[in-house]
Protein backbone atom coordinates (compact mmCIF):
# COMPACT_ATOMS: atom_id res chain seq x y z
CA UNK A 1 -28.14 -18.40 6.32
CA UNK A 2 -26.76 -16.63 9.13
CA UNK A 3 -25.10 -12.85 8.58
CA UNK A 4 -23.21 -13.08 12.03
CA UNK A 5 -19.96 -14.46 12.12
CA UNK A 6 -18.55 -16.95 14.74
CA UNK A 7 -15.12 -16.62 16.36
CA UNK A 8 -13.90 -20.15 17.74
CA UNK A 9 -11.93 -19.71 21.13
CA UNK A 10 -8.47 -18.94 20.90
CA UNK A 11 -8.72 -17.40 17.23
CA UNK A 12 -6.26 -15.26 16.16
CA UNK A 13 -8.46 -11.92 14.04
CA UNK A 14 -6.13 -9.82 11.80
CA UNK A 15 -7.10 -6.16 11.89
CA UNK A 16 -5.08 -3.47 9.92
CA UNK A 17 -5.09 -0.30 7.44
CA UNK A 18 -2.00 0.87 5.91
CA UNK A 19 -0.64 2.45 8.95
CA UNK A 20 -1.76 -0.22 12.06
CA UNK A 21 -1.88 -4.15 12.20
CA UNK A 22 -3.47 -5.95 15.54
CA UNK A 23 -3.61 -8.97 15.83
CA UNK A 24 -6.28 -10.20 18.29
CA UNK A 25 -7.07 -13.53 20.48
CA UNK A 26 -10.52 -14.50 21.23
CA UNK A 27 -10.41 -14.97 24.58
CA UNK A 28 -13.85 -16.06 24.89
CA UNK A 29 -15.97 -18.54 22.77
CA UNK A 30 -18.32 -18.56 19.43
CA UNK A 31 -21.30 -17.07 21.13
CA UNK A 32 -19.56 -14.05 23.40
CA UNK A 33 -15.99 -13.63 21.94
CA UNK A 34 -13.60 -11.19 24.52
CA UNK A 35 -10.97 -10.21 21.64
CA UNK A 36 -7.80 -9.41 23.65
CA UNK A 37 -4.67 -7.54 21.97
CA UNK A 38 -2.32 -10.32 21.23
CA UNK A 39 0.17 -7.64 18.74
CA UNK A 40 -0.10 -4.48 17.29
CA UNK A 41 2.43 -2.97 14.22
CA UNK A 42 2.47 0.64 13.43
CA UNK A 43 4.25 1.58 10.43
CA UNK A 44 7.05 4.07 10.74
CA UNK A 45 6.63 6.31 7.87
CA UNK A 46 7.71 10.01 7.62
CA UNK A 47 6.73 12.18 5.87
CA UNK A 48 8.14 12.70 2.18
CA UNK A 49 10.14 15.93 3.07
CA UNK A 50 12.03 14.24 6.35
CA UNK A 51 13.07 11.52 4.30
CA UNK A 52 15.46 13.06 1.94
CA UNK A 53 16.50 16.21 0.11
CA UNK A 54 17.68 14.78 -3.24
CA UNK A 55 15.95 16.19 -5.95
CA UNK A 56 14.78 13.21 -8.64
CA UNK A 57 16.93 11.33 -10.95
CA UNK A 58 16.84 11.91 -14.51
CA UNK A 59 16.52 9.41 -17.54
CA UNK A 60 18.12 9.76 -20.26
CA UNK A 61 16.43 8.52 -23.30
CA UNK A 62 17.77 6.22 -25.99
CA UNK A 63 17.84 6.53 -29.77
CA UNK A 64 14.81 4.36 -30.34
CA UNK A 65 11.64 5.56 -29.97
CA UNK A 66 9.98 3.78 -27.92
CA UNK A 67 12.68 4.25 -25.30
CA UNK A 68 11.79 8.20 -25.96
CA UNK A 69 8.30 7.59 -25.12
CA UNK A 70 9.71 5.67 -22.23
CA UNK A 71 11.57 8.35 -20.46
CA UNK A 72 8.88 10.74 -20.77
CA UNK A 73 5.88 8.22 -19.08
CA UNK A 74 8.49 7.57 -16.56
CA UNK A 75 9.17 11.18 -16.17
CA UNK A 76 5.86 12.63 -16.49
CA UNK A 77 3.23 12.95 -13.08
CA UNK A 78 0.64 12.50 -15.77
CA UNK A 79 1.74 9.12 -16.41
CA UNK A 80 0.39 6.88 -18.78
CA UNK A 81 -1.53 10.18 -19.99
CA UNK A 82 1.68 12.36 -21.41
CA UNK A 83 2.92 8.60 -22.45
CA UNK A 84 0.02 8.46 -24.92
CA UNK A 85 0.53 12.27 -26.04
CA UNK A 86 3.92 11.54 -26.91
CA UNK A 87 3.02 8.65 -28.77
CA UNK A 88 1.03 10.68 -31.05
CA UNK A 89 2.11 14.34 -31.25
């Protein structure tokens, strides 16, 4: 079994990340591929502080219980973590 992988001509080979996509064309065949840029997306994505000013929303919990523990794991950075704390202290 062979560990190199084969290209057929005119394949289209998705490359991306979270911030870059290309999208390449072999322009060549199986045995010397010539991948040529056939697209590339870049994501627009600025940073946090550029892409508002509103401070967060806030939740405000029910009479039940569980809809306590609710609002806090949705409030909470520590997640699931304070969820469990508040579940039982």
């Amino acid at each position: 079994m062979s560990n190199k992988m084969s290209i057929p001509h005119d394949a289209i080979v998705f490359v991306g990340d979270g911030r870059k996509a290309l999208f390449l064309r072999n322009a060549g065949d199986e045995k010397f591929p010539d991948l040529k840029t056939e697209q590339v997306f870049v994501d627009q994505n600025p940073a946090t502080h550029d892409q508002g000013t509103d401070r967060p929303g806030r939740l405000s919990a029910g009479s039940n219980a569980r809809d306590r523990r609710t609002a806090v794991r949705t409030q909470s950075e520590g997640g699931r973590h304070c969820g469990a704390a508040a579940h039982f202290g």
